[in-house]
N, C-alpha and C. Protein backbone atom coordinates (compact mmCIF):
# COMPACT_ATOMS: atom_id res chain seq x y z
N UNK A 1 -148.97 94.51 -31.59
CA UNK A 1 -149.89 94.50 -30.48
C UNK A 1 -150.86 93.35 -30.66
N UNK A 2 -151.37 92.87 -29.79
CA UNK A 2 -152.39 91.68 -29.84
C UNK A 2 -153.36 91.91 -28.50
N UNK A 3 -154.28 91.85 -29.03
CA UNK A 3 -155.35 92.06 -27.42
C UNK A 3 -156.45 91.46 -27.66
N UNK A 4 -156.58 90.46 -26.41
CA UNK A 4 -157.69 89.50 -26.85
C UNK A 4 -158.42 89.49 -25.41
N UNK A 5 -159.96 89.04 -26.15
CA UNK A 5 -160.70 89.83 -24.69
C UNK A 5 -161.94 88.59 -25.02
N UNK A 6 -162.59 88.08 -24.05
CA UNK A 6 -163.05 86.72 -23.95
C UNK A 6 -162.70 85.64 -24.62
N UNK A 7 -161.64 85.45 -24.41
CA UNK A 7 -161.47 84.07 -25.18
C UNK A 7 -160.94 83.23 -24.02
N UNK A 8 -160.31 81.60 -23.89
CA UNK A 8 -160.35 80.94 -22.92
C UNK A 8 -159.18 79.91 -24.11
N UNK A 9 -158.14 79.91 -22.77
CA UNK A 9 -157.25 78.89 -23.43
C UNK A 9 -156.15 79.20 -24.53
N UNK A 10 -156.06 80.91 -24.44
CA UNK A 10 -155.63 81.23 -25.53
C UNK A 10 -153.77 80.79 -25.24
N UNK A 11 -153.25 80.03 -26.90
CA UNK A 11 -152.09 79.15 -26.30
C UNK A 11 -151.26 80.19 -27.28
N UNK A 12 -150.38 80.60 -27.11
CA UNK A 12 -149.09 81.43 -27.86
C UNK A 12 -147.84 79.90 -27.84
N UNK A 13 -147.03 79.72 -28.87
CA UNK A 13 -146.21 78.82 -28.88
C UNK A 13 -145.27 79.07 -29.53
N UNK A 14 -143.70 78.76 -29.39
CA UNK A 14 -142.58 79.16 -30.20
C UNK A 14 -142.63 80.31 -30.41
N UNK A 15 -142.18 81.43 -30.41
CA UNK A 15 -142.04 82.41 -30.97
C UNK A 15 -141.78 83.67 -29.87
N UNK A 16 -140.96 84.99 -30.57
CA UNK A 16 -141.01 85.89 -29.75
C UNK A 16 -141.34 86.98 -30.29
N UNK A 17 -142.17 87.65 -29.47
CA UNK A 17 -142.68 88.79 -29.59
C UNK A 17 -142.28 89.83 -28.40
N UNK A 18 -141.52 91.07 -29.31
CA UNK A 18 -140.59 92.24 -29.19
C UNK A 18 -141.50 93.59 -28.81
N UNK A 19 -141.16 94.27 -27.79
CA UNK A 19 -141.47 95.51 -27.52
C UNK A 19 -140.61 96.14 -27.79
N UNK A 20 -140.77 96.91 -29.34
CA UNK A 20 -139.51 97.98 -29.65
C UNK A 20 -139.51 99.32 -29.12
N UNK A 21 -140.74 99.94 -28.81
CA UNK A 21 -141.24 101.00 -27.69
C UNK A 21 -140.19 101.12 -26.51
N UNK A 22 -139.69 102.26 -26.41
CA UNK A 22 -138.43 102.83 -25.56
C UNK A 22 -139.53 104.45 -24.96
N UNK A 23 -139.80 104.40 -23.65
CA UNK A 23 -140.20 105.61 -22.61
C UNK A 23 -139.30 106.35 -22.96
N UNK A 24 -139.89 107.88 -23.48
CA UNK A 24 -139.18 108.78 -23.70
C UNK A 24 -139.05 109.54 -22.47
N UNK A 25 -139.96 109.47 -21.59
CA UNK A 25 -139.90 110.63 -19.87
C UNK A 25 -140.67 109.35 -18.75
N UNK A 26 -139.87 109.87 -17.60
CA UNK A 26 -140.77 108.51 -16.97
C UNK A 26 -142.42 109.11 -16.77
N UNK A 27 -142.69 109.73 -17.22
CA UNK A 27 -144.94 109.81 -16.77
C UNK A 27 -145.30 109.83 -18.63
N UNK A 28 -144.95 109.26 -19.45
CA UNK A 28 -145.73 110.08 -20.61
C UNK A 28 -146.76 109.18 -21.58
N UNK A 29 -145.90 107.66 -21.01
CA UNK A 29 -146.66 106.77 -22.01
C UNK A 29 -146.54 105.18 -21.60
N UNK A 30 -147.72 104.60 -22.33
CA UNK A 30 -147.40 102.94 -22.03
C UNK A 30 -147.47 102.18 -23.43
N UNK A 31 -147.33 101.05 -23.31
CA UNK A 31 -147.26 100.60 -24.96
C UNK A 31 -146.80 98.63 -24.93
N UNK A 32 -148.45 97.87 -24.61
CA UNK A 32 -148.19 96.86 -24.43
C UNK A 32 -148.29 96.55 -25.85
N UNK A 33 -147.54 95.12 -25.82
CA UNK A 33 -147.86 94.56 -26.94
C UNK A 33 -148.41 92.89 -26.59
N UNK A 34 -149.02 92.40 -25.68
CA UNK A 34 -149.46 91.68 -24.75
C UNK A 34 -150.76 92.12 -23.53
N UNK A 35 -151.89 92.06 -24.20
CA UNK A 35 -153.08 92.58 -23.05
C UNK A 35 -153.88 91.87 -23.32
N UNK A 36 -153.96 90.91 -22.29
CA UNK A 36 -155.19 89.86 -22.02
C UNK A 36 -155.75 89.91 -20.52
N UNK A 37 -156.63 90.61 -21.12
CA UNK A 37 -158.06 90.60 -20.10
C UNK A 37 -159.30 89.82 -19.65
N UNK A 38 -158.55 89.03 -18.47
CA UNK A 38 -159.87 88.08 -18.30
C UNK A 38 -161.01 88.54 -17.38
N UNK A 39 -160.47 89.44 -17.24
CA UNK A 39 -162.30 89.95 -16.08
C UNK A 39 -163.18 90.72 -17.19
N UNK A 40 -163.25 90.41 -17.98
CA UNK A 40 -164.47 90.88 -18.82
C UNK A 40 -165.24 89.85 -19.08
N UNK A 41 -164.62 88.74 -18.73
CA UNK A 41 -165.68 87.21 -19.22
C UNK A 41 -166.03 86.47 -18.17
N UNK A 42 -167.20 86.35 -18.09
CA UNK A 42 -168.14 85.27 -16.98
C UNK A 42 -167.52 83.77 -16.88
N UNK A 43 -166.96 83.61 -17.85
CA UNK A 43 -166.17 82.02 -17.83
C UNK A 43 -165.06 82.03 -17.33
N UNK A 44 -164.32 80.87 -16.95
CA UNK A 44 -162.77 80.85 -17.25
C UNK A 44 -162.18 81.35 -18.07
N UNK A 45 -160.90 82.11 -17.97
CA UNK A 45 -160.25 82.60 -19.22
C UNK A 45 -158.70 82.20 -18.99
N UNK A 46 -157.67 81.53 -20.11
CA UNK A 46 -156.51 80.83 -19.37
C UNK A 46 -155.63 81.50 -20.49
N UNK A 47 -154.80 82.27 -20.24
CA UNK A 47 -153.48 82.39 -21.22
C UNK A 47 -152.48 81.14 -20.99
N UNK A 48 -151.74 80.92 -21.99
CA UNK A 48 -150.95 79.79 -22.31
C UNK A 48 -149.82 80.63 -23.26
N UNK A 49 -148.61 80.40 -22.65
CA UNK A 49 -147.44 80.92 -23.13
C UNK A 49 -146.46 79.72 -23.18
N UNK A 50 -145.77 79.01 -24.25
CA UNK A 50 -144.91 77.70 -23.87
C UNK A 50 -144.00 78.69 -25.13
N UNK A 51 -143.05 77.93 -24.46
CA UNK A 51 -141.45 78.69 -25.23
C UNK A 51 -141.64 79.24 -25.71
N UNK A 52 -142.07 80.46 -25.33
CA UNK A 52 -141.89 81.99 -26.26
C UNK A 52 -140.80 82.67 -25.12
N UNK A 53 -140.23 84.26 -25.67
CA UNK A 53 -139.44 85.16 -25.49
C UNK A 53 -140.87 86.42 -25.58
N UNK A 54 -140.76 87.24 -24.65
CA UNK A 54 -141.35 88.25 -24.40
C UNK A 54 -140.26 89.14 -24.29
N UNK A 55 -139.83 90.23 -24.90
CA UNK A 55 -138.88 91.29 -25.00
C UNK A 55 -139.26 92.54 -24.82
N UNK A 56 -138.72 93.25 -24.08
CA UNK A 56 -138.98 94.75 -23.90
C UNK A 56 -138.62 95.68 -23.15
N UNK A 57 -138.25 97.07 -22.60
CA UNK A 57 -138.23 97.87 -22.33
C UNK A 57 -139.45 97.70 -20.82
N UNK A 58 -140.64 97.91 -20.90
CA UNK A 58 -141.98 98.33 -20.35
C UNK A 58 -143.07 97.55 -20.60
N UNK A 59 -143.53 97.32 -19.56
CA UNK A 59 -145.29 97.44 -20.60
C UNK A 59 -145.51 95.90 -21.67
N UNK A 60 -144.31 95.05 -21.68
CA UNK A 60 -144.90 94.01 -22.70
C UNK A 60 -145.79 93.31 -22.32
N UNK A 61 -146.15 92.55 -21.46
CA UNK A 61 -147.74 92.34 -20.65
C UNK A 61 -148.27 92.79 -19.76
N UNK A 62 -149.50 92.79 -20.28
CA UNK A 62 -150.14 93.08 -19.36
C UNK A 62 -151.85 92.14 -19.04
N UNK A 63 -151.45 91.71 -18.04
CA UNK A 63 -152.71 90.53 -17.98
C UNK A 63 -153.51 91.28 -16.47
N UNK A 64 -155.09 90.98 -16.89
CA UNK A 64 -155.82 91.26 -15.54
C UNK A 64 -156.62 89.87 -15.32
N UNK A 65 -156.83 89.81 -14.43
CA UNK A 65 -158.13 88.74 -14.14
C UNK A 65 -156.65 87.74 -12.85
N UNK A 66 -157.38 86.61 -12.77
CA UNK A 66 -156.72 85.15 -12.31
C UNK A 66 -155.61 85.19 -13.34
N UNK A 67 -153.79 84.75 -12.83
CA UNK A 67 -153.16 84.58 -13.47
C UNK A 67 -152.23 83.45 -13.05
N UNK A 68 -151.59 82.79 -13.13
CA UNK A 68 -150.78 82.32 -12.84
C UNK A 68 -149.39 82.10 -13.91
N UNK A 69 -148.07 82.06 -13.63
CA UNK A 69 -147.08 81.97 -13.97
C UNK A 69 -146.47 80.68 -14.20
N UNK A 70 -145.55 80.15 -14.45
CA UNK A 70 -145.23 78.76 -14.49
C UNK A 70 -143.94 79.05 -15.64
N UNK A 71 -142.67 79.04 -14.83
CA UNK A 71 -141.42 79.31 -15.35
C UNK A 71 -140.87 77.85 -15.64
């Protein structure tokens, strides 16, 4: 799990990070391993993802605030 909460610019690079977490019933549970929250900070806040693999089942991010994508 990684959860980062005011920071700005945060850059992830190479690498993948796995959601081994499998829903046992569909209402019972969540289980990010990716939660970056930018509406808690008065500034800009920018996630940065370059060639990584995000893997999972559910639930591997979860971002709030301004986001944008870029495949």
């Amino acid at each position: 799990m990684l959860l980062v909460e005011g920071s700005d610019l945060l850059t992830l690079r190479n690498f993948t990070l796995e959601n081994p977490h499998q829903r046992s019933t569909l209402y019972d549970n969540q289980a990010e391993t990716v939660y970056f929250n930018t509406s808690t900070t008065a500034a800009a806040a920018r996630f940065v993802g370059r060639e990584m693999n995000f893997l999972g089942q559910q639930d591997t991010i979860q971002l709030k605030g301004s986001v944008a994508y870029r495949c």
